[in-house]
Structure formats: structure tokens, C-alpha cells
N, C-alpha and C. Protein backbone atom coordinates (compact mmCIF):
# COMPACT_ATOMS: atom_id res chain seq x y z
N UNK A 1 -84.29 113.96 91.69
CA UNK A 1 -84.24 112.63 91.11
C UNK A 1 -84.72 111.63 92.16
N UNK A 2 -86.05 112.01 92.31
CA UNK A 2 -86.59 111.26 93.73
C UNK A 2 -86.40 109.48 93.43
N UNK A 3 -86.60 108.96 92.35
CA UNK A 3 -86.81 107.88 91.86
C UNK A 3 -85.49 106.70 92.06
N UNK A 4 -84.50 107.90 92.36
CA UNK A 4 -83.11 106.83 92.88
C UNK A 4 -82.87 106.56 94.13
N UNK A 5 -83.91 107.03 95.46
CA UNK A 5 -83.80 107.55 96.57
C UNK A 5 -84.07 106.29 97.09
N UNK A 6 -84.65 105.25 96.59
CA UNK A 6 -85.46 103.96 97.45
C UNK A 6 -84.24 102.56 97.39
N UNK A 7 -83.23 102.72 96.73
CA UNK A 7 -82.89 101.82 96.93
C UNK A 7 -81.97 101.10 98.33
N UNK A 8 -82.03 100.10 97.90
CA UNK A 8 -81.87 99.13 99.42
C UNK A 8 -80.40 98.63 99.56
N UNK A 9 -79.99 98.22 100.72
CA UNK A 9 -78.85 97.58 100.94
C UNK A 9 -77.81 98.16 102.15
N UNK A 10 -77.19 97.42 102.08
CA UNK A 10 -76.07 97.63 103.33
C UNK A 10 -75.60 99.15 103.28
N UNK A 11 -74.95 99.49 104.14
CA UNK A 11 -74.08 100.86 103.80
C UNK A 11 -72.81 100.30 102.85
N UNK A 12 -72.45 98.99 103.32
CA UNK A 12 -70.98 98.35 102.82
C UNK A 12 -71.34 98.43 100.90
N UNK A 13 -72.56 98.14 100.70
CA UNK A 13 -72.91 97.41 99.29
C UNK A 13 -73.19 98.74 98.63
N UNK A 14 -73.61 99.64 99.50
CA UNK A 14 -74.36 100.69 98.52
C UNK A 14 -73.03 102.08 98.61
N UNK A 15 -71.67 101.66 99.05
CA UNK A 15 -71.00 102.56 98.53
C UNK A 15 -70.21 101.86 97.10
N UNK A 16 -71.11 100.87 96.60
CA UNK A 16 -70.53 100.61 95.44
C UNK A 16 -71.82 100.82 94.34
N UNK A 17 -72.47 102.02 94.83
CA UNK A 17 -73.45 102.35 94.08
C UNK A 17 -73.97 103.71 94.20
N UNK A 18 -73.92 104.37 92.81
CA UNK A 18 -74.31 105.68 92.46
C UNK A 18 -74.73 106.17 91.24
N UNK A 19 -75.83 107.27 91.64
CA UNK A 19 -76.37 107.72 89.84
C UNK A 19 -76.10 108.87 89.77
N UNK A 20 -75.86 109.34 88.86
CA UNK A 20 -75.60 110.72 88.14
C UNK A 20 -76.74 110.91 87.13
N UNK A 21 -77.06 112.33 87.38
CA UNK A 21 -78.21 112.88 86.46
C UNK A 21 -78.08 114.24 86.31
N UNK A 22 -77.55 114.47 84.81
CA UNK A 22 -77.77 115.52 84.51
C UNK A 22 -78.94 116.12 83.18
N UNK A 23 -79.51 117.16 83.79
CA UNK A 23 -80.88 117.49 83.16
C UNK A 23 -81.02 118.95 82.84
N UNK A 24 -81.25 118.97 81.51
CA UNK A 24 -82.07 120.87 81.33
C UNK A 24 -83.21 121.55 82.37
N UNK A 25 -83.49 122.49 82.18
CA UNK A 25 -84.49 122.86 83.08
C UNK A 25 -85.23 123.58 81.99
N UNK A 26 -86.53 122.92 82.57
CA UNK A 26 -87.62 123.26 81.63
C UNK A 26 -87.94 124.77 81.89
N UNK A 27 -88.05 125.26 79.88
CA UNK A 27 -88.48 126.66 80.14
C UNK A 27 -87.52 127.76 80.35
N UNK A 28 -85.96 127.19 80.81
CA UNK A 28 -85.08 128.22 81.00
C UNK A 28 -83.93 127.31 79.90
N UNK A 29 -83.70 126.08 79.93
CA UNK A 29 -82.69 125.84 78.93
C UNK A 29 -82.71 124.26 77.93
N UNK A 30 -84.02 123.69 78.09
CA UNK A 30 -84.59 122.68 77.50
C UNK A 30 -84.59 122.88 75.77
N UNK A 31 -84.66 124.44 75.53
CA UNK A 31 -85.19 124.40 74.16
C UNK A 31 -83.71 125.25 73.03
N UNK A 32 -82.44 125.20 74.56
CA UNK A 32 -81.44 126.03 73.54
C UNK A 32 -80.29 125.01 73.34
N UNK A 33 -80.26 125.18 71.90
CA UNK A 33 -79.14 124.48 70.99
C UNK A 33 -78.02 124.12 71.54
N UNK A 34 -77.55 124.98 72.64
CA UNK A 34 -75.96 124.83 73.08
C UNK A 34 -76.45 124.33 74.43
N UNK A 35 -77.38 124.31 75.45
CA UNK A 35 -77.42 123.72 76.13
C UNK A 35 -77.60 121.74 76.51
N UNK A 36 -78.34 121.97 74.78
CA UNK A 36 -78.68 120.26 74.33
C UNK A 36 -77.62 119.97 74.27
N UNK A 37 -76.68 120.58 73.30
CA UNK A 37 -75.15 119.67 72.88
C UNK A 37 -74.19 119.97 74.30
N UNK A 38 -74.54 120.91 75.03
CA UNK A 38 -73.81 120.49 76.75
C UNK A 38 -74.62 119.18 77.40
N UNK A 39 -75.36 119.25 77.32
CA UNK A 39 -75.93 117.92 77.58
C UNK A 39 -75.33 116.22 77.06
N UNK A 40 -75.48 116.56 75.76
CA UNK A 40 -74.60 115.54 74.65
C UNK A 40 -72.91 115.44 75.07
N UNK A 41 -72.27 116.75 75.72
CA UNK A 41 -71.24 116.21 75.92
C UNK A 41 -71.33 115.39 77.38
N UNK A 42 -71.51 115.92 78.22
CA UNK A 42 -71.92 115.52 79.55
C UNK A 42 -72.13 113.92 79.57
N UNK A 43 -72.72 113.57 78.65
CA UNK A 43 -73.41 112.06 78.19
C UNK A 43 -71.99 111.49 77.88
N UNK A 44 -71.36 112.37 77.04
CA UNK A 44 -69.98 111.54 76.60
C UNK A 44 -68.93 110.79 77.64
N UNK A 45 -68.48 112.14 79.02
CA UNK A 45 -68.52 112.47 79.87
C UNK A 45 -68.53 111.09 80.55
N UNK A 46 -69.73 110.94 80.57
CA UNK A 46 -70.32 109.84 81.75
C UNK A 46 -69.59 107.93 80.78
N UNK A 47 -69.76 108.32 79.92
CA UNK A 47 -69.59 107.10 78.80
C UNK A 47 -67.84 107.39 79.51
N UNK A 48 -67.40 108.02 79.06
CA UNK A 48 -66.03 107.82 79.21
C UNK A 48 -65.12 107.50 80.80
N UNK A 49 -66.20 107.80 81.85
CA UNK A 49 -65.81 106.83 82.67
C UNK A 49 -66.24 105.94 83.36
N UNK A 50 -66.39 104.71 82.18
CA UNK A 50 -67.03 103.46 83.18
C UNK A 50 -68.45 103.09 83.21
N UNK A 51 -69.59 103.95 83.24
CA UNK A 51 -70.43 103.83 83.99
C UNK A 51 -71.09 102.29 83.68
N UNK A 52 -71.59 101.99 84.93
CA UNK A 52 -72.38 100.03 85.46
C UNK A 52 -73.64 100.21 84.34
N UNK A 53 -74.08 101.06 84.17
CA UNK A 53 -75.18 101.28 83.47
C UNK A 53 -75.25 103.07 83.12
N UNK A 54 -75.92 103.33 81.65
CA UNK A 54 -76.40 104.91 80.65
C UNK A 54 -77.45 104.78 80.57
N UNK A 55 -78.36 105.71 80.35
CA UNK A 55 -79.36 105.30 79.47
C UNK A 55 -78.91 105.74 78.07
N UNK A 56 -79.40 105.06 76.95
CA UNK A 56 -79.24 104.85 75.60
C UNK A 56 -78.63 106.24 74.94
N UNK A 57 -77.55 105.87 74.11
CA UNK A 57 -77.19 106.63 73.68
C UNK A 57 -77.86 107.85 72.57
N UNK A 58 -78.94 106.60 71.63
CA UNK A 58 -79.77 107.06 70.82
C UNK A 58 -81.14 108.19 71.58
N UNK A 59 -80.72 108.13 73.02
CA UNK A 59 -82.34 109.20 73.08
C UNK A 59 -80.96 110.64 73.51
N UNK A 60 -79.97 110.19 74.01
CA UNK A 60 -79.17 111.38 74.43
C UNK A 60 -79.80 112.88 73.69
N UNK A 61 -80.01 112.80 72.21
CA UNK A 61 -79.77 113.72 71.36
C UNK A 61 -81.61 114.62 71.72
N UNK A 62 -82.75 113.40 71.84
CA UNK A 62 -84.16 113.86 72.18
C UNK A 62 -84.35 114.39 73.28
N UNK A 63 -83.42 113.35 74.53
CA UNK A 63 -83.53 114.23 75.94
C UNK A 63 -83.35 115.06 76.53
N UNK A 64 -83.85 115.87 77.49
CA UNK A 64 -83.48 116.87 78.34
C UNK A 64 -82.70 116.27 79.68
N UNK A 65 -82.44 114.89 79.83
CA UNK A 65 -81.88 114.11 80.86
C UNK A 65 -80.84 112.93 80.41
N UNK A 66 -80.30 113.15 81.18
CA UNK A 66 -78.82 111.89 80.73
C UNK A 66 -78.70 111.21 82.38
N UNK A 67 -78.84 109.91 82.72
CA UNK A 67 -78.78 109.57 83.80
C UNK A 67 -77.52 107.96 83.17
N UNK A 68 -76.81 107.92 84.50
CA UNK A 68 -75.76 106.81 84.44
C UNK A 68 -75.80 106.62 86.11
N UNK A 69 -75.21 105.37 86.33
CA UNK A 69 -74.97 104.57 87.33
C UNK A 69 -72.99 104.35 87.64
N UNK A 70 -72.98 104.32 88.80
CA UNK A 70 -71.78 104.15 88.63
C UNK A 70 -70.93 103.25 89.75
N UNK A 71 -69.68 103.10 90.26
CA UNK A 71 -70.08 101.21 91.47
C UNK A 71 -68.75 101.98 92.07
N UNK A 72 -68.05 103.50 92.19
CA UNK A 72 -67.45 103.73 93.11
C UNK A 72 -67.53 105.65 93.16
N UNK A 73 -67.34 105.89 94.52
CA UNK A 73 -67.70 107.24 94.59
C UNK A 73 -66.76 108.02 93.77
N UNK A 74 -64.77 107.28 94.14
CA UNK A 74 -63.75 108.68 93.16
C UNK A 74 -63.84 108.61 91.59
N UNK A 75 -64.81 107.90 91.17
CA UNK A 75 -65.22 108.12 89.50
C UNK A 75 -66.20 109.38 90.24
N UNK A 76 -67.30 109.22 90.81
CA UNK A 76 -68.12 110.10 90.66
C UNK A 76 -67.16 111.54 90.93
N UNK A 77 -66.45 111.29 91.71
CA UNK A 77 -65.43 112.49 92.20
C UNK A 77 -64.90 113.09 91.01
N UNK A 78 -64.34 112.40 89.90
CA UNK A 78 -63.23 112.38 89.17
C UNK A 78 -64.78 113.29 87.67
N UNK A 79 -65.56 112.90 87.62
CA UNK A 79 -67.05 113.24 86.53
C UNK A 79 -66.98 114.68 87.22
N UNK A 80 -66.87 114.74 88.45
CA UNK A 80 -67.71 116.14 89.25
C UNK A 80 -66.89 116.99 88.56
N UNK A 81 -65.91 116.88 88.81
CA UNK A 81 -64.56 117.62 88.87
C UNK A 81 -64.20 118.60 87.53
N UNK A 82 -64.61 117.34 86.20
CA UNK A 82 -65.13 117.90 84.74
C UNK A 82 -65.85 118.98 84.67
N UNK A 83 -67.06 117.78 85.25
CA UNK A 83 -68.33 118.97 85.43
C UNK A 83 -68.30 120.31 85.79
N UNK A 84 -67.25 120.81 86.91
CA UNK A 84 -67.08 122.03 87.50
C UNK A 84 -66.07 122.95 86.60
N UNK A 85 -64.90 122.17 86.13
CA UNK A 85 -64.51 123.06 85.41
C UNK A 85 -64.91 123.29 83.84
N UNK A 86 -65.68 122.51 83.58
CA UNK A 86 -66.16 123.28 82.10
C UNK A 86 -67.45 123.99 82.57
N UNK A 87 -67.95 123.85 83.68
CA UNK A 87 -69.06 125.05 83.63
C UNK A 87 -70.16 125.20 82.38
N UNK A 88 -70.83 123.86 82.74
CA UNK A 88 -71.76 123.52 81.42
C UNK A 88 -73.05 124.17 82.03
N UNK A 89 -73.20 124.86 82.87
CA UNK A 89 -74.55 125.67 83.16
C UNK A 89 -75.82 124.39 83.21
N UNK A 90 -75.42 123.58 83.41
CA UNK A 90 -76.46 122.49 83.91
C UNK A 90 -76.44 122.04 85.35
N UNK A 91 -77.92 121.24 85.70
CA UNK A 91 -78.04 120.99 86.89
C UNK A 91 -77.68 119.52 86.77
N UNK A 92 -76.94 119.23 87.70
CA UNK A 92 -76.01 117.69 88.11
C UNK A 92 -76.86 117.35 89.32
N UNK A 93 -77.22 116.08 89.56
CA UNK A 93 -77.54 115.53 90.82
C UNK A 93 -77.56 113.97 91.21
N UNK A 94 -76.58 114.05 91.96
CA UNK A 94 -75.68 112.87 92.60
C UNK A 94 -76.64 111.87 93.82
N UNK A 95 -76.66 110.78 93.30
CA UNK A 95 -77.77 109.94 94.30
C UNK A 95 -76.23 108.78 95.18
N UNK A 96 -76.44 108.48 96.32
CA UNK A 96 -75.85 107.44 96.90
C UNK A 96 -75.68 108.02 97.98
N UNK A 97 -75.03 107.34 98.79
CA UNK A 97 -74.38 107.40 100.36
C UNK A 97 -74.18 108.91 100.26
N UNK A 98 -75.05 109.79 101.50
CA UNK A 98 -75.14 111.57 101.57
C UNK A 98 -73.59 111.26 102.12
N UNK A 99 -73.23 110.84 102.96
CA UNK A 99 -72.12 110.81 103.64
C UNK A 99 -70.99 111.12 102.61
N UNK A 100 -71.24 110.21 101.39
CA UNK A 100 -69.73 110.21 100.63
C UNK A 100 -69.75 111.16 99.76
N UNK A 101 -70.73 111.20 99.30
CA UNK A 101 -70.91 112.54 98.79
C UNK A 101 -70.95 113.56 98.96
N UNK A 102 -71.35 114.15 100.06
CA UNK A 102 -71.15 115.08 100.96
C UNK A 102 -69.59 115.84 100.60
N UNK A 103 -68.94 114.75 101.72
CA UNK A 103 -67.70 114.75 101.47
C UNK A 103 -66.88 114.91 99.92
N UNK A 104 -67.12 114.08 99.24
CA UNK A 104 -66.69 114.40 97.80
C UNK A 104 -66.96 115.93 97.31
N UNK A 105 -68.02 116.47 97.44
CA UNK A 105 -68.47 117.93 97.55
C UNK A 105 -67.75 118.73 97.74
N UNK A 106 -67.21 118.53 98.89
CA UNK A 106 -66.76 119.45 100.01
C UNK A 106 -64.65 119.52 99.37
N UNK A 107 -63.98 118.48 99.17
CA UNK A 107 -62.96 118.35 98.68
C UNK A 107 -63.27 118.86 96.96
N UNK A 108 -64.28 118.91 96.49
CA UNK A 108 -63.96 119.78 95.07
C UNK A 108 -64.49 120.89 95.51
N UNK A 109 -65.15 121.62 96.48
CA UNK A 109 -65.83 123.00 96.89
C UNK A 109 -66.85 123.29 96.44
N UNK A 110 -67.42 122.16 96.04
CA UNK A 110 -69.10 122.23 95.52
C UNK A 110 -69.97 122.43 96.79
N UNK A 111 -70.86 122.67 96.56
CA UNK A 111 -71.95 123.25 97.88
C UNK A 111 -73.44 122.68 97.39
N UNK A 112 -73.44 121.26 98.13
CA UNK A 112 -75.14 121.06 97.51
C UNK A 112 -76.02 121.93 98.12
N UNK A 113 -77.33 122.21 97.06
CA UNK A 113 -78.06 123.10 97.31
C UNK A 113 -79.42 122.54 98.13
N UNK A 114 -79.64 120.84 97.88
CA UNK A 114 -80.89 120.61 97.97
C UNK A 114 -80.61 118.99 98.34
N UNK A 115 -80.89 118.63 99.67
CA UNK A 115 -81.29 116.92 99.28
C UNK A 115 -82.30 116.20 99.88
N UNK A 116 -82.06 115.21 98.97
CA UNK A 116 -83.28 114.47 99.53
C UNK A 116 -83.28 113.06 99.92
N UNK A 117 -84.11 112.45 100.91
CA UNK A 117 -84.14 111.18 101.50
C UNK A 117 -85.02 110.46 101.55
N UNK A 118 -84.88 109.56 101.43
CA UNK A 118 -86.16 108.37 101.59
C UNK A 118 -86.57 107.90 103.24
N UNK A 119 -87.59 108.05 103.59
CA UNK A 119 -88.38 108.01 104.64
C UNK A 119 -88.36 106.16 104.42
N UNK A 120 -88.36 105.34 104.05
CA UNK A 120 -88.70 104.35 103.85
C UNK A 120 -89.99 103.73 103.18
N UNK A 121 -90.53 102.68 103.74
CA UNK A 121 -91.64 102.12 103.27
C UNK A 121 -92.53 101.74 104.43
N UNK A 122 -93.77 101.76 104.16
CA UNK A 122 -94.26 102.40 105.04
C UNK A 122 -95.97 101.16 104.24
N UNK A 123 -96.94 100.85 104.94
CA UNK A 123 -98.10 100.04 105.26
C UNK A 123 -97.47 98.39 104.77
N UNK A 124 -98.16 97.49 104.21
CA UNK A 124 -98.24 96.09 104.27
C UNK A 124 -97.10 96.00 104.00
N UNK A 125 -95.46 96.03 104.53
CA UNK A 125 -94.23 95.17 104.05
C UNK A 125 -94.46 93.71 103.95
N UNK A 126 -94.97 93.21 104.72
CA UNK A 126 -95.20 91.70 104.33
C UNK A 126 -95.43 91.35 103.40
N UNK A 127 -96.06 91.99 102.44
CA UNK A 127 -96.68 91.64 101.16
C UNK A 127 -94.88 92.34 99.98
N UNK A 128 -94.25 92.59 100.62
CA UNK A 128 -93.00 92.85 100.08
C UNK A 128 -92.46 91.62 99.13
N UNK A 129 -91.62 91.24 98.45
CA UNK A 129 -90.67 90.40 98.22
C UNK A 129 -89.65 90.42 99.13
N UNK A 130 -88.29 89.27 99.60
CA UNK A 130 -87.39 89.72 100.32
C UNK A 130 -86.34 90.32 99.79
N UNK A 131 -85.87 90.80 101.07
CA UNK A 131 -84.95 92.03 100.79
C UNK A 131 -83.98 91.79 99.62
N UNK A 132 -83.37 90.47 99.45
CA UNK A 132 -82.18 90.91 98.15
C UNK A 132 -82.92 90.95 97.28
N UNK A 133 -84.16 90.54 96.96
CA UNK A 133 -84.93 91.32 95.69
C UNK A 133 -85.26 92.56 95.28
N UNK A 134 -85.82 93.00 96.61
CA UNK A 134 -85.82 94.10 96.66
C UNK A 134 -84.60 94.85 95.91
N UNK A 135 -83.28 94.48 96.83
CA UNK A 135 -82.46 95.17 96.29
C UNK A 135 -82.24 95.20 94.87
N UNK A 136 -82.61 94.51 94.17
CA UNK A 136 -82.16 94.66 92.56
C UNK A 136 -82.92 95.21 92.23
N UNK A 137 -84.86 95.34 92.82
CA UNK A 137 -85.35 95.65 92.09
C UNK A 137 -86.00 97.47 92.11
N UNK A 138 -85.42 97.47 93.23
CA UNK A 138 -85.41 99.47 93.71
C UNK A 138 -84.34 100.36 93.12
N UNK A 139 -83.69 99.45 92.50
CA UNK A 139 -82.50 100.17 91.66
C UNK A 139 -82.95 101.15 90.33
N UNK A 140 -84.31 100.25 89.84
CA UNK A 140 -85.28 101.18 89.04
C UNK A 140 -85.91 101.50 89.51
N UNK A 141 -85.95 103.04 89.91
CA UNK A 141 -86.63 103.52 90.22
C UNK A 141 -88.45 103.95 89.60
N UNK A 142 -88.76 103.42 88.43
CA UNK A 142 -89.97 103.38 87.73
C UNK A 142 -90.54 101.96 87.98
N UNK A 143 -90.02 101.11 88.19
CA UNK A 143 -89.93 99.53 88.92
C UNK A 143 -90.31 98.76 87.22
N UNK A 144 -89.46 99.17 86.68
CA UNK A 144 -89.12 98.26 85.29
C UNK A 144 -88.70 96.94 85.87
N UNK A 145 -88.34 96.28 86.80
CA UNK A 145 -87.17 95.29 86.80
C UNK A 145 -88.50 94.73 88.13
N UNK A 146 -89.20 93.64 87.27
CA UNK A 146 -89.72 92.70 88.71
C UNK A 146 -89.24 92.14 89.42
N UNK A 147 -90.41 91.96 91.03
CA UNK A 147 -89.60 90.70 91.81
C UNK A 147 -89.45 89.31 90.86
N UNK A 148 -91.12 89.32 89.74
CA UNK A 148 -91.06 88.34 89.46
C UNK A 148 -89.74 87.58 88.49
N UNK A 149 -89.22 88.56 87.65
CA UNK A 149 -88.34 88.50 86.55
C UNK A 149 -86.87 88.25 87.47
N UNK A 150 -86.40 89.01 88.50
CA UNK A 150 -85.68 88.70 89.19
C UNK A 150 -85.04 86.94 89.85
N UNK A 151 -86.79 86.62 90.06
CA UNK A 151 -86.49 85.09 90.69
C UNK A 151 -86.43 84.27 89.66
N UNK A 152 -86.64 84.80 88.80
CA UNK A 152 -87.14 83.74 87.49
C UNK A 152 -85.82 83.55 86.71
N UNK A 153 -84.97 84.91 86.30
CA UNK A 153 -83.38 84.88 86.25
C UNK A 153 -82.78 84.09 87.32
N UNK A 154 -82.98 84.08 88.61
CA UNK A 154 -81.84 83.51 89.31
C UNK A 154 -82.28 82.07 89.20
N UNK A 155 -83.35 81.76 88.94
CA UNK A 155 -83.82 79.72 88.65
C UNK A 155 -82.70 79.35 87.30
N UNK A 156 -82.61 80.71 86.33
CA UNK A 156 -82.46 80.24 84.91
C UNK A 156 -81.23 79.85 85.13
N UNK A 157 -80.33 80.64 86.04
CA UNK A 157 -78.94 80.44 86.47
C UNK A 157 -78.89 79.68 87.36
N UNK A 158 -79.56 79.28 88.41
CA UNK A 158 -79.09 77.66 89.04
C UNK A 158 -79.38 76.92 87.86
N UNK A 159 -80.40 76.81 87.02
CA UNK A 159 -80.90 75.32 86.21
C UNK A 159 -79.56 75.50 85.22
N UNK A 160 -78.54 76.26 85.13
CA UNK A 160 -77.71 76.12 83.85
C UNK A 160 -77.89 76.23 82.73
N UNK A 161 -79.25 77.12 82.27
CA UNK A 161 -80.08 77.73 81.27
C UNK A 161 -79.68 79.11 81.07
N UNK A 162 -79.04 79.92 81.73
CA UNK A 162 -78.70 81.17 81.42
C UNK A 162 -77.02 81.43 82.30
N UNK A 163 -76.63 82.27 81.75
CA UNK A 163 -75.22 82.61 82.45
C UNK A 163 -75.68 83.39 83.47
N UNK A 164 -74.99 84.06 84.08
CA UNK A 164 -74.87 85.11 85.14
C UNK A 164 -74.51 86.19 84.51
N UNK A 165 -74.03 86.44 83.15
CA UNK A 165 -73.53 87.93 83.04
C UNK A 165 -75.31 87.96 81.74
N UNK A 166 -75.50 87.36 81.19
CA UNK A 166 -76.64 87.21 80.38
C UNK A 166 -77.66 87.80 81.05
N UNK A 167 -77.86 86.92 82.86
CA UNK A 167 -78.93 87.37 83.56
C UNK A 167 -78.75 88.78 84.02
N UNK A 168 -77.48 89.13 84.12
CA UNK A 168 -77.60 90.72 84.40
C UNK A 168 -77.74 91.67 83.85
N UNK A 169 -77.37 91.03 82.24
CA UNK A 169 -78.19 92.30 81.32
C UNK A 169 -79.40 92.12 81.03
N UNK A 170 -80.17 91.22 81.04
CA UNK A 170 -81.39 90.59 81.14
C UNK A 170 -82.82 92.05 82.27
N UNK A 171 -81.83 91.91 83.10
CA UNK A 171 -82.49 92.28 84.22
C UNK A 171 -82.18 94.13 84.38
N UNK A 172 -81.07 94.14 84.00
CA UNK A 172 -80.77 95.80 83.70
C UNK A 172 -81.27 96.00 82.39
N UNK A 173 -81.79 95.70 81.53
CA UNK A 173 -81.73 96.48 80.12
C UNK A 173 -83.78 96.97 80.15
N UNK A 174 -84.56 96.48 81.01
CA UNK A 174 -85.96 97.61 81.32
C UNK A 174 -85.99 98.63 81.57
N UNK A 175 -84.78 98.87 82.55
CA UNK A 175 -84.72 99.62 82.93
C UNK A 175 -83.89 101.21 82.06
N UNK A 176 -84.71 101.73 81.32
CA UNK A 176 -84.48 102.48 80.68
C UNK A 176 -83.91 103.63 80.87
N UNK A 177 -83.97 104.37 81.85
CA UNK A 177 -83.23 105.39 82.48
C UNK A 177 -81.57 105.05 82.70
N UNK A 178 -81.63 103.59 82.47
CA UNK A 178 -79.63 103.46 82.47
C UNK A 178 -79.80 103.33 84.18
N UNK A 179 -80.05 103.34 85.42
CA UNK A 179 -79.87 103.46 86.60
C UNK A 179 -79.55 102.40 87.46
N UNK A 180 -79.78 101.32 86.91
CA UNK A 180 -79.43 100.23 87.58
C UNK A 180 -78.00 99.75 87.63
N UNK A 181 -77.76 99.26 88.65
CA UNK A 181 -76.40 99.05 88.90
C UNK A 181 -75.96 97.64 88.69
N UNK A 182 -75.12 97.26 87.19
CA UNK A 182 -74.85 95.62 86.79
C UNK A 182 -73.76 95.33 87.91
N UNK A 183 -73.02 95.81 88.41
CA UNK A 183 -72.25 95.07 89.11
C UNK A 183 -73.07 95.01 90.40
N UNK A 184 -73.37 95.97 91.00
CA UNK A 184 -74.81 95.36 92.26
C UNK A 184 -75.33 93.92 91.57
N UNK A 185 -76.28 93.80 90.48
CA UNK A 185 -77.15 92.91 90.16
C UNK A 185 -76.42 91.68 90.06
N UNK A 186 -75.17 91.56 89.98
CA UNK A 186 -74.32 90.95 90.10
C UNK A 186 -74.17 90.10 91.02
N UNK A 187 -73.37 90.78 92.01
CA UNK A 187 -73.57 90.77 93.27
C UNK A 187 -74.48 90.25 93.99
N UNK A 188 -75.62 90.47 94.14
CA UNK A 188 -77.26 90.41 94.49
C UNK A 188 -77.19 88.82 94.03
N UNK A 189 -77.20 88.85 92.66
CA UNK A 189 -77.45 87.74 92.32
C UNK A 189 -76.82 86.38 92.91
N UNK A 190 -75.57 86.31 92.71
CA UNK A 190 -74.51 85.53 93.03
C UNK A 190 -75.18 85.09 94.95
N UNK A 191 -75.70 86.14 95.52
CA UNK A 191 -76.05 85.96 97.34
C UNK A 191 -77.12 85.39 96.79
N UNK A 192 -78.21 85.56 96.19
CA UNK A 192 -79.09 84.73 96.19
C UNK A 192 -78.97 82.99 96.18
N UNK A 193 -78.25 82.90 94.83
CA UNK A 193 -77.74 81.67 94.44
C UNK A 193 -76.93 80.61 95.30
N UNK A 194 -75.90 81.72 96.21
CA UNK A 194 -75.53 80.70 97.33
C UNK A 194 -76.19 80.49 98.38
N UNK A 195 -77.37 81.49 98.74
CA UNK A 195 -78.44 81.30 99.84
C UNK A 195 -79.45 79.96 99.67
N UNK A 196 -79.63 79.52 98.00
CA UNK A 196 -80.51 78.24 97.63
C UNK A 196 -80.28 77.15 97.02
């Protein structure tokens, strides 16, 4: 789930941020009946605790992927934990702080098999937006969520033209994969607003 790997922020900010993705594997269990509706429950799963952001309930049933967001690691702990004892023969993969997760792993006796990291960014940063934009806007990982739409929400909310909870679904709902984190964007937002 390379696409959750870029996002930005403190260590402090980004242990209030995590995605869960669980997915068929093509060719071995994409096309069987009981693995879809393990999937469908899994989705339920994620609905039932909390998550900051799903993606849509209505594709659950078409997809081979269910991805959610979530704003503390012992939910993700508390999902794993499901996950292990019903033994849904699917692949799970946990994005946020390796550290906490790691650890969370290790106290249910899970054994990751595979991870991965972001190297950073790398030729013209200058030509970047700044960083708290960034941060809202690496949260999609397909980059649904502009710098431009970003600054343009936080004007709507100083001018007293939009709320703050309006602008955060505003700004999470492109993002189609469900991955973005509303209480981050939240957050994010609110630092902007007192920075201008």
C-alpha cells in the first residue's frame, strides 16, 4: 500500500494517524464468493470501530480492497486482534508509525512479513507547497485533495463562508480510497488558521 507511505508530519501528529487495508489477492482469492463476503465483513469490522475516514460502503461489495483511516494505534490494536482470531485468510496491511506498530504486532504475536518506507522527496522541493499543506494533502495518496483546494477551504473558513467541520469533509470526501485522516485535517486546518 505504497500510496500511504508519503505522508507528512511530526512523529507527535502522526501517531494520531493510521490506515488499514485489507485486500484479495489477485488470481488466488479475488474471484471466490467467501473470500468477497470475508472482505465485506472485514469492511464491517473497520465501520464498527470508529474509523476518521472508509472508503464507500457501496463499492465494498465490487472491491477486492477495503481501506479505512484511523487517529489512534489501540483501535488499530483492538481491529488486529479480530482480524487474527477469525482467520479471514486475507492480507491486512497497516500504514503509520513502524515503531507502534511494530510493537502492536509483537503484543498480539503477529510477525510482519514485509515493509515499506518512504525515502522522501527528492528534486525541485521549492516548487512544493508548505509543509502543513502538504500535510493534508499526502494523506491521499492518489493526490485527490489539492494544495490548491486546501488553501482555498482554509480562506472559506477565515472569511466565515464555510465551517470547519464542512471544510473537512469538503477536503476528505476526493479522496476516494477513504484514507485521509478528518481529525488530522482538522487539526492541520485549525494550525493554519491560527498561523494567518
Amino acid at each position: 500500500m505504497t500510496h500511504t507511505l508519503h505522508r507528512r508530519g511530526t512523529v507527535e501528529n502522526l501517531k494520531r494517524d493510521y490506515v488499514i487495508l485489507a485486500m484479495l489477492a489477485r488470481g488466488i482469492n479475488d474471484r471466490d464468493p467467501e473470500a468477497k463476503q470475508n472482505l465485506y465483513e472485514i469492511g464491517k469490522i473497520f465501520k464498527q470501530h470508529g474509523p476518521e475516514n472508509i472508503i464507500t460502503e457501496n463499492v465494498w461489495k465490487i472491491s477486492t480492497v477495503i481501506t479505512a483511516s484511523f487517529k489512534d494505534i489501540e483501535t488499530v490494536k483492538r481491529i488486529l486482534k479480530i482480524l487474527k482470531e477469525k482467520k479471514f485468510g486475507i492480507s491486512i496491511v497497516v500504514s503509520g508509525l513502524i515503531s507502534e506498530i511494530k510493537r502492536v504486532a509483537s503484543e498480539l504475536g503477529l510477525s510482519p512479513h514485509t515493509g515499506h518506507f518512504s525515502l522522501g522527496v527528492f528534486g525541485k522541493k521549492d516548487l512544493l507547497p508548505e509543509e502543513k499543506v502538504l500535510e493534508i494533502t499526502t494523506m491521499c495518496g492518489h493526490h485527490c485533495v489539492s494544495p490548491q483546494s486546501v488553501k482555498y477551504h482554509a480562506n472559506l473558513i477565515k472569511n466565515n463562508k464555510i465551517s470547519l467541520e464542512k471544510a473537512v469533509e469538503k477536503l476528505a470526501k476526493p479522496c476516494v480510497c477513504g484514507i485521509t485522516n478528518k481529525s488530522r485535517i482538522r487539526e492541520i486546518l485549525e494550525r493554519i488558521l491560527q498561523e494567518n
